[in-house]
C-alpha atoms as a PDB file:
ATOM      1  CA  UNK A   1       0.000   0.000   0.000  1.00  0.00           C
ATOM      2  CA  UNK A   2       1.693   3.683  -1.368  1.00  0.00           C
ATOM      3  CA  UNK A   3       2.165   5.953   1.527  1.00  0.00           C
ATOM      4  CA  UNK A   4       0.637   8.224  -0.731  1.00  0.00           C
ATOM      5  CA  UNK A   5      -1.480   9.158  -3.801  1.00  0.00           C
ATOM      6  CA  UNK A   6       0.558   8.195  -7.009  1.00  0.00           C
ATOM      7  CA  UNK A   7      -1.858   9.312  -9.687  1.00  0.00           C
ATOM      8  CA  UNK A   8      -2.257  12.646  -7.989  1.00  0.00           C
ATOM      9  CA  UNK A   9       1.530  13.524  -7.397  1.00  0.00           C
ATOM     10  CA  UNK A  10       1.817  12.316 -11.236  1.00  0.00           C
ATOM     11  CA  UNK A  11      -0.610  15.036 -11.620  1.00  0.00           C
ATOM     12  CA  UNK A  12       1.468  17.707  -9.676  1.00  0.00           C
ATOM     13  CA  UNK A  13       4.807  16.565 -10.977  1.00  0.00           C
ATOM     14  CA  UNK A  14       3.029  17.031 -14.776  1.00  0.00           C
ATOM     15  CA  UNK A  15       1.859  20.436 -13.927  1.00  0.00           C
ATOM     16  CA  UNK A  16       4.866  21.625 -12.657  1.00  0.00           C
ATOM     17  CA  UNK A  17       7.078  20.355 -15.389  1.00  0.00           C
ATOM     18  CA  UNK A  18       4.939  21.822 -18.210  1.00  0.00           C
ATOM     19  CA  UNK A  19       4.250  19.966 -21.524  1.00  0.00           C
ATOM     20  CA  UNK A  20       7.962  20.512 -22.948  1.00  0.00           C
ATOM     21  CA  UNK A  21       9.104  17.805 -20.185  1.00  0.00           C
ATOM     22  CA  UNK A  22       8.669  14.375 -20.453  1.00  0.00           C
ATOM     23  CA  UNK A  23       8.267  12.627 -16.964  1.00  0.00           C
ATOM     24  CA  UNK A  24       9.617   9.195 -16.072  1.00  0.00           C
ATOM     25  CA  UNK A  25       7.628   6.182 -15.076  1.00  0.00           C
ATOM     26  CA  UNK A  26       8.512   6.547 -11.751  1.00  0.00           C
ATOM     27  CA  UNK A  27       9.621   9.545 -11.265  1.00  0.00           C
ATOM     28  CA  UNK A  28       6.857  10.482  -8.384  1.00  0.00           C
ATOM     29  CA  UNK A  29       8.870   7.582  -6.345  1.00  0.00           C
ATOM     30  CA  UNK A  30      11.560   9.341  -6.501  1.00  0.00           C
ATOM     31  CA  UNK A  31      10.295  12.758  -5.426  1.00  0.00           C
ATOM     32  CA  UNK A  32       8.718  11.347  -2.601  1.00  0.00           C
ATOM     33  CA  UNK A  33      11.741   9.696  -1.562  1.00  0.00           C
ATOM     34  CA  UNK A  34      13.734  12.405  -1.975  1.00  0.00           C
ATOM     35  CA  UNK A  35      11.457  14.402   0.098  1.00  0.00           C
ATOM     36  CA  UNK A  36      11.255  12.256   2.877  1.00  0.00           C
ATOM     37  CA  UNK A  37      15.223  11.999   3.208  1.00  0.00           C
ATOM     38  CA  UNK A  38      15.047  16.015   3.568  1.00  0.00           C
ATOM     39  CA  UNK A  39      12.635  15.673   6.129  1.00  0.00           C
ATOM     40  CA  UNK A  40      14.127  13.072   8.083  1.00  0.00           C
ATOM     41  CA  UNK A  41      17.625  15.104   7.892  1.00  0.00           C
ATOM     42  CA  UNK A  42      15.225  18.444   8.511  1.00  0.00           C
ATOM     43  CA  UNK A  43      13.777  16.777  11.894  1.00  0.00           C
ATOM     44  CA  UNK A  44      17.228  15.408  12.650  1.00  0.00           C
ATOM     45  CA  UNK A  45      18.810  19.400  12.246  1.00  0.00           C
ATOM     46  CA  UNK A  46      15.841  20.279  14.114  1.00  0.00           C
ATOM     47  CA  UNK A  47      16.518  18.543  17.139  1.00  0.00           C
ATOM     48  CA  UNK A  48      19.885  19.280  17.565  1.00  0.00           C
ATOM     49  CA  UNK A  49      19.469  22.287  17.438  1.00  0.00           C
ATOM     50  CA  UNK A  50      16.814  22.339  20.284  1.00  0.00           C
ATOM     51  CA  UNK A  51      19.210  20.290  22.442  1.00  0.00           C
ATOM     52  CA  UNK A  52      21.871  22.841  22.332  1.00  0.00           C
ATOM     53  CA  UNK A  53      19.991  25.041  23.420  1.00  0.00           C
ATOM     54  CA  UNK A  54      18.775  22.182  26.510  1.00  0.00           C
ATOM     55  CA  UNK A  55      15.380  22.357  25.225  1.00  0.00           C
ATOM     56  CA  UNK A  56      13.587  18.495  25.263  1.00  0.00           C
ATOM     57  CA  UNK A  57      10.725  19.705  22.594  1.00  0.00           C
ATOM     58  CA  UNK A  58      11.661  20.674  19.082  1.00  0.00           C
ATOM     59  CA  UNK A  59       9.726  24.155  18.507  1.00  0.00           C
ATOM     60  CA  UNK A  60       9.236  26.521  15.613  1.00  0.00           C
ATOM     61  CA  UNK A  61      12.074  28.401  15.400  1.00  0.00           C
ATOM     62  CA  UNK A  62      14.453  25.364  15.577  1.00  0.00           C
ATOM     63  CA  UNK A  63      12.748  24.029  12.390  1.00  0.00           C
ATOM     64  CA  UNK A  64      13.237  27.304  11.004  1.00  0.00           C
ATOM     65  CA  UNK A  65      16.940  27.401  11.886  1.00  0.00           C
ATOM     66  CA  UNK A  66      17.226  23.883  10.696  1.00  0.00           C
ATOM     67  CA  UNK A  67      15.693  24.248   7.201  1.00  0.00           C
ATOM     68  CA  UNK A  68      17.951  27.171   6.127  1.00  0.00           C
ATOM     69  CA  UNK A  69      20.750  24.349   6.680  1.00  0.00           C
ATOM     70  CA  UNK A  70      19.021  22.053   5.343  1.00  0.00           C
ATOM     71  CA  UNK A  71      17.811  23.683   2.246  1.00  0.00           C
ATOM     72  CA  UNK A  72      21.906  24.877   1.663  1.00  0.00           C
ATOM     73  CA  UNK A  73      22.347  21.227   1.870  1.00  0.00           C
ATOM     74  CA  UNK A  74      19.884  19.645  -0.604  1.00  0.00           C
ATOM     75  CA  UNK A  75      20.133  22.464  -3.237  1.00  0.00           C
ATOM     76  CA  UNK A  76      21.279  20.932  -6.661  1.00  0.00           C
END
């Protein structure tokens, strides 16, 4: 069982890409993959960062810190 919708992130992926583009079979499993490894790696930042500062609960503003890193990270 998908952890998600295939036929409408085909959809999304299709929009986004515009009629020039030509999308892969299975492209949509590897956007989704690829999105949950930056998640994973933006939780893991995350909560770091809150236990520096001795904090037990990830907040906001440690996500925010977290993504700008993150985003640096998994820009192509």
């Amino acid at each position: 069982m998908p952890l998600y919708p295939r036929s409408s992130v085909k959809k999304i992926i299709k929009a986004h890409a515009g009629p020039k583009y030509s999308i892969s079979k299975n492209a949509d499993v590897m956007i989704f993959l690829d999105y949950m490894l930056f998640q994973q790696a933006l939780m893991k930042e995350a909560s770091l960062i809150a236990r520096e500062e001795g904090e037990k609960t990830v907040r906001g503003r440690h996500v925010q810190i977290a993504m700008e890193k993150t985003l640096k990270r998994f820009k192509g």
